[in-house]
Protein backbone atom coordinates (compact mmCIF):
# COMPACT_ATOMS: atom_id res chain seq x y z
CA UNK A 1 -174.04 -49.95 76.49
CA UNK A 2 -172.62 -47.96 79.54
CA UNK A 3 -174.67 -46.39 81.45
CA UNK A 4 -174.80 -42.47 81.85
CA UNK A 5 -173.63 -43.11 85.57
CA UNK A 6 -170.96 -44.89 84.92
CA UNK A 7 -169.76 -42.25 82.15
CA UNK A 8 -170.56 -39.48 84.89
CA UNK A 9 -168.07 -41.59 86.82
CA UNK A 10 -165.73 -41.76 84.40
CA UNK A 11 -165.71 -38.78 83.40
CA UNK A 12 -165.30 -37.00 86.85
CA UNK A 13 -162.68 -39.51 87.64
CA UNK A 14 -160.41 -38.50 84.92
CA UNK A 15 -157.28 -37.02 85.73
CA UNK A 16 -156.71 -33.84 84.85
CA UNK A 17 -153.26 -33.67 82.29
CA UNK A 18 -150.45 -31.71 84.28
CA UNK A 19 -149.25 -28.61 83.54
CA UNK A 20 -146.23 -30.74 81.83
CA UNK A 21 -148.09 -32.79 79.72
CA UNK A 22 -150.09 -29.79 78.13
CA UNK A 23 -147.13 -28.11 77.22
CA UNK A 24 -145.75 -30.88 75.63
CA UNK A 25 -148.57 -31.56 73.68
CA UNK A 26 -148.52 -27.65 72.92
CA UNK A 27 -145.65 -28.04 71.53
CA UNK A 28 -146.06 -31.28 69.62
CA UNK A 29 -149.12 -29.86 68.06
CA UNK A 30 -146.60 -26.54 66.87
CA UNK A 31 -144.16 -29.52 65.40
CA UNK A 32 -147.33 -31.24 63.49
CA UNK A 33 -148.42 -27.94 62.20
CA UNK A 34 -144.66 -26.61 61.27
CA UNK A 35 -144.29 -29.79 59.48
CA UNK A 36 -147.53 -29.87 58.01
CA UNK A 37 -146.96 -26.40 56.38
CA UNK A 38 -143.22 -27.72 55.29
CA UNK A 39 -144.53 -30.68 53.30
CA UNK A 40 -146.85 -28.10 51.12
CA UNK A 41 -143.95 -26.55 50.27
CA UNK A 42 -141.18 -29.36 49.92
CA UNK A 43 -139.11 -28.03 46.72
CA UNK A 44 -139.33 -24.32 47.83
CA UNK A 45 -136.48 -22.52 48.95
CA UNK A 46 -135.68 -22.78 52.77
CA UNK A 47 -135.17 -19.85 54.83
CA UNK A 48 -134.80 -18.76 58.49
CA UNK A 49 -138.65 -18.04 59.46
CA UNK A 50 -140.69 -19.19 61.66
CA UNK A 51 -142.34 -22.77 60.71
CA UNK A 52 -139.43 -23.79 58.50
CA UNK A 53 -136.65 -26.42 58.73
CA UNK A 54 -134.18 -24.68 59.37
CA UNK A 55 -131.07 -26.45 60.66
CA UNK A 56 -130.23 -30.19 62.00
CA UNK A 57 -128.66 -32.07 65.31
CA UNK A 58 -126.85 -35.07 65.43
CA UNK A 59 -127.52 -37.29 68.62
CA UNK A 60 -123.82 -37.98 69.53
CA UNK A 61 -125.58 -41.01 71.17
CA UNK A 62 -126.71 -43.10 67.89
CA UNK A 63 -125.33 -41.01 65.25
CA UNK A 64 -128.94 -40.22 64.30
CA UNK A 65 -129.63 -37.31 62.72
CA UNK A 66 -132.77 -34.86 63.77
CA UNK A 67 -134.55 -31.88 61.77
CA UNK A 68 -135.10 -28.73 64.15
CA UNK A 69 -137.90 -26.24 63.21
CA UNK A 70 -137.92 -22.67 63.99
CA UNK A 71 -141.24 -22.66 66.19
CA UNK A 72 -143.05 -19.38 67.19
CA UNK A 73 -143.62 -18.18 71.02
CA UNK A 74 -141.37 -19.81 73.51
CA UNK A 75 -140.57 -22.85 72.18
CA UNK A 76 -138.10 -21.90 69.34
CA UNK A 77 -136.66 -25.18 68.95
CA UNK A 78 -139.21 -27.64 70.30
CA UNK A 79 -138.27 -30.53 72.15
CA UNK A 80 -134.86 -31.07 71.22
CA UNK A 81 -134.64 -35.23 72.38
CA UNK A 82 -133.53 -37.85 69.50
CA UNK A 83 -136.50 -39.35 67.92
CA UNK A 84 -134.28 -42.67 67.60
CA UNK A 85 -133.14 -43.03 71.18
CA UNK A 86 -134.69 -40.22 72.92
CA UNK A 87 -131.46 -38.74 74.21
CA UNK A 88 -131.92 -35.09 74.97
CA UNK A 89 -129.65 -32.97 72.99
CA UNK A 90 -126.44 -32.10 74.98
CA UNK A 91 -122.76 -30.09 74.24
CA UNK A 92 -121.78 -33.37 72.80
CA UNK A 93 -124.27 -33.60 69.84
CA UNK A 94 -123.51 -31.25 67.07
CA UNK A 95 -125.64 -28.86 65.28
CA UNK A 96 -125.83 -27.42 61.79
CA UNK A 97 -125.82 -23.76 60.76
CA UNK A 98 -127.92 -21.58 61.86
CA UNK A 99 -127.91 -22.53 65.34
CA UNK A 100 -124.78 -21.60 66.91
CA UNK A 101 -124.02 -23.27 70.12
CA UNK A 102 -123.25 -20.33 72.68
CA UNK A 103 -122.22 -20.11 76.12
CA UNK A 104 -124.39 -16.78 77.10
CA UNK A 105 -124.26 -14.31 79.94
CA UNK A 106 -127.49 -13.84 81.46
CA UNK A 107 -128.41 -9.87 81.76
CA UNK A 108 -126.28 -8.66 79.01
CA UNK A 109 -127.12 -5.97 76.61
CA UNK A 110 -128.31 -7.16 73.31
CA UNK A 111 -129.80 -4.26 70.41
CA UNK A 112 -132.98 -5.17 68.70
CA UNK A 113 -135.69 -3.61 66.59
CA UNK A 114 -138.53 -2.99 68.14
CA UNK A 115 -141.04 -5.48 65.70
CA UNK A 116 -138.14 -7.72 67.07
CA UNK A 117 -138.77 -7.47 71.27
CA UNK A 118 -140.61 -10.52 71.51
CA UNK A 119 -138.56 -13.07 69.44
CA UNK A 120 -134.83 -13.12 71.30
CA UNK A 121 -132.39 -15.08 69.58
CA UNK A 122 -130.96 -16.91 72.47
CA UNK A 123 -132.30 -20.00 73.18
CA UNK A 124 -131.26 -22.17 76.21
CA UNK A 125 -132.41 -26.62 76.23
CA UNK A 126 -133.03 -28.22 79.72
CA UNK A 127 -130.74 -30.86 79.86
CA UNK A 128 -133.98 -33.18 82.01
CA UNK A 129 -136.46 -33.03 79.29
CA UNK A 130 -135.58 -31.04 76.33
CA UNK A 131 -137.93 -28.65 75.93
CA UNK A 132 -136.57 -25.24 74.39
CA UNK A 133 -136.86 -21.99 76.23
CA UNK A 134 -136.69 -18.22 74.64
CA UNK A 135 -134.88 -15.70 76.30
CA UNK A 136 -136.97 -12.56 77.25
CA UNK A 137 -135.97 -8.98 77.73
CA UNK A 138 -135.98 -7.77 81.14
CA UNK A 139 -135.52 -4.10 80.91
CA UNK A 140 -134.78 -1.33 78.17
CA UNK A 141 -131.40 0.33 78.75
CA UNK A 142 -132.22 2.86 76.13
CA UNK A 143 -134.10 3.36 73.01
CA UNK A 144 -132.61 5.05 70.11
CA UNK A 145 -135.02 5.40 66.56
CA UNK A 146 -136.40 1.82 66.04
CA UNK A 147 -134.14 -0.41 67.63
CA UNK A 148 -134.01 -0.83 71.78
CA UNK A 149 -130.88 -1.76 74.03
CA UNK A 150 -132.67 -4.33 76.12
CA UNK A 151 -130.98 -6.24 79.48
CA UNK A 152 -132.45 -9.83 78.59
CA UNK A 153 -132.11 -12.99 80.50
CA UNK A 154 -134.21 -16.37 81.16
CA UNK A 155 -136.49 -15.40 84.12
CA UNK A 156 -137.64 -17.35 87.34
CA UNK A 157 -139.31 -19.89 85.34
CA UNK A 158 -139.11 -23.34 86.19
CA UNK A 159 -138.89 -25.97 82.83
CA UNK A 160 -142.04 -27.44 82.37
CA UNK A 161 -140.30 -30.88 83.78
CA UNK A 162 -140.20 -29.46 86.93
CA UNK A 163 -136.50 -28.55 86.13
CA UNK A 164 -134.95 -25.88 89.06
CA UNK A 165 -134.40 -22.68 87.79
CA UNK A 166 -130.90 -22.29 89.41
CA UNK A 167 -129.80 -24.96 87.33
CA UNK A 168 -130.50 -22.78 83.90
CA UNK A 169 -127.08 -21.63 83.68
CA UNK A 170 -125.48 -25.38 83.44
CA UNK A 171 -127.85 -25.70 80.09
CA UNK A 172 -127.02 -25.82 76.68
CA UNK A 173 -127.31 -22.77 74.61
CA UNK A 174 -127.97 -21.23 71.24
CA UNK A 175 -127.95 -18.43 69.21
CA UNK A 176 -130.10 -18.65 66.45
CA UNK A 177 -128.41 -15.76 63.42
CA UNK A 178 -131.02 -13.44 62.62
CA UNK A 179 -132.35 -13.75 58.66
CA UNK A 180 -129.92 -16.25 57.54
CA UNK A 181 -130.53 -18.59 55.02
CA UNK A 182 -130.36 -22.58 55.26
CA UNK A 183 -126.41 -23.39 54.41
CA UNK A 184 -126.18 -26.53 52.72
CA UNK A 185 -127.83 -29.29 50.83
CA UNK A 186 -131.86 -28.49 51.19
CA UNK A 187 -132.45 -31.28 49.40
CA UNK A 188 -130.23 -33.42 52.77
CA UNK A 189 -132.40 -31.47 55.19
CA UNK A 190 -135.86 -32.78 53.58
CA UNK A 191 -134.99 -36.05 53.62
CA UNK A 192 -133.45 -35.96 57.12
CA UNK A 193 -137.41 -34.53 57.79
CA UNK A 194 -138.56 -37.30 55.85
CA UNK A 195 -136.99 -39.60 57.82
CA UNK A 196 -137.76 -38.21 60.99
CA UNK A 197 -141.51 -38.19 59.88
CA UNK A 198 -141.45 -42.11 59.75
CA UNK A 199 -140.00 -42.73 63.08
CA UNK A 200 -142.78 -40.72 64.49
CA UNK A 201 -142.28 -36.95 64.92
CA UNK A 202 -145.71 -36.01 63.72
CA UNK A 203 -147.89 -38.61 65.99
């Protein structure tokens, strides 16, 4: 049996995770519990919300094809890397409907209802690590009823990879359409979760 000072040591000794590794695991644990909620409700009716499959990617790499989620917070889209071959999704991988791939310009005007400020529906994927960052609003150019003109952008932040910020601009973008339901076969898209559950996604 160890003794309590060589736990003490041991435990002091530990390495603390980095700032990197919590936010992937963050993130992972969003995935398990988006996917966790999807599998009590297998034969409903898929729509855009938060915590639902809501679209797929094909790794142009191996052909293999991966389930997105709609995440809450700043993550919308996860970690968008194959979970075949690990490639990190790029302009030559295709997506399904409704993420549209988008080449955005940073500080444009975009209206929005207010209950709507904090979710942004452009979504940019660092081509290092893919992890997927939310687009923020950076000032209100006017406010008219319940719905804001807002300036929005991506902010000084650095990807959790360590990932230069001046670099954001090169990375792949999306729009994700606001309310719109799941086009084509649901039935595809569960099984294409399915899938992706055995290789892995959920551990």
């Amino acid at each position: 049996m160890p003794s309590l000072t060589s736990l003490l040591h041991k435990l002091l000794c530990t390495p603390k995770p980095s700032a990197r590794d919590q936010a992937y695991a963050h993130i992972a644990s969003l995935e398990r519990q988006a996917i966790a909620d999807l599998q009590s409700a297998l034969h409903t009716v898929l729509s855009h919300t938060s915590g639902q499959l809501t679209s797929t990617w094909t790794c142009h790499a191996c052909t293999y094809r991966n389930a997105i989620i709609l995440l809450p917070g700043e993550h919308p889209l996860g970690i968008l890397s194959c979970k075949y071959c690990a490639h990190v999704c790029c302009d030559s991988c295709s997506t399904n409907s409704p993420l549209l791939k988008t080449y955005y310009t940073e500080g444009a005007e975009l209206r929005l209802r207010d209950r709507d400020y904090g979710e942004l529906p452009y979504v940019v994927v660092c081509r290092e690590c893919g992890v997927s960052w939310r687009a923020v609003a950076t000032s209100v150019v006017e406010k008219e009823g319940d719905r804001e003109l807002v300036n929005w952008g991506f902010g000084k932040r650095k990807c959790v990879c360590g990932a230069r910020p001046s670099i954001w601009k090169s990375w792949i973008g999306f729009r994700v359409r606001e309310g719109q339901r799941v086009e084509g076969d649901t039935g595809a898209l569960l099984s294409v979760l399915t899938e992706n559950l055995k290789r892995g996604v959920a551990e």
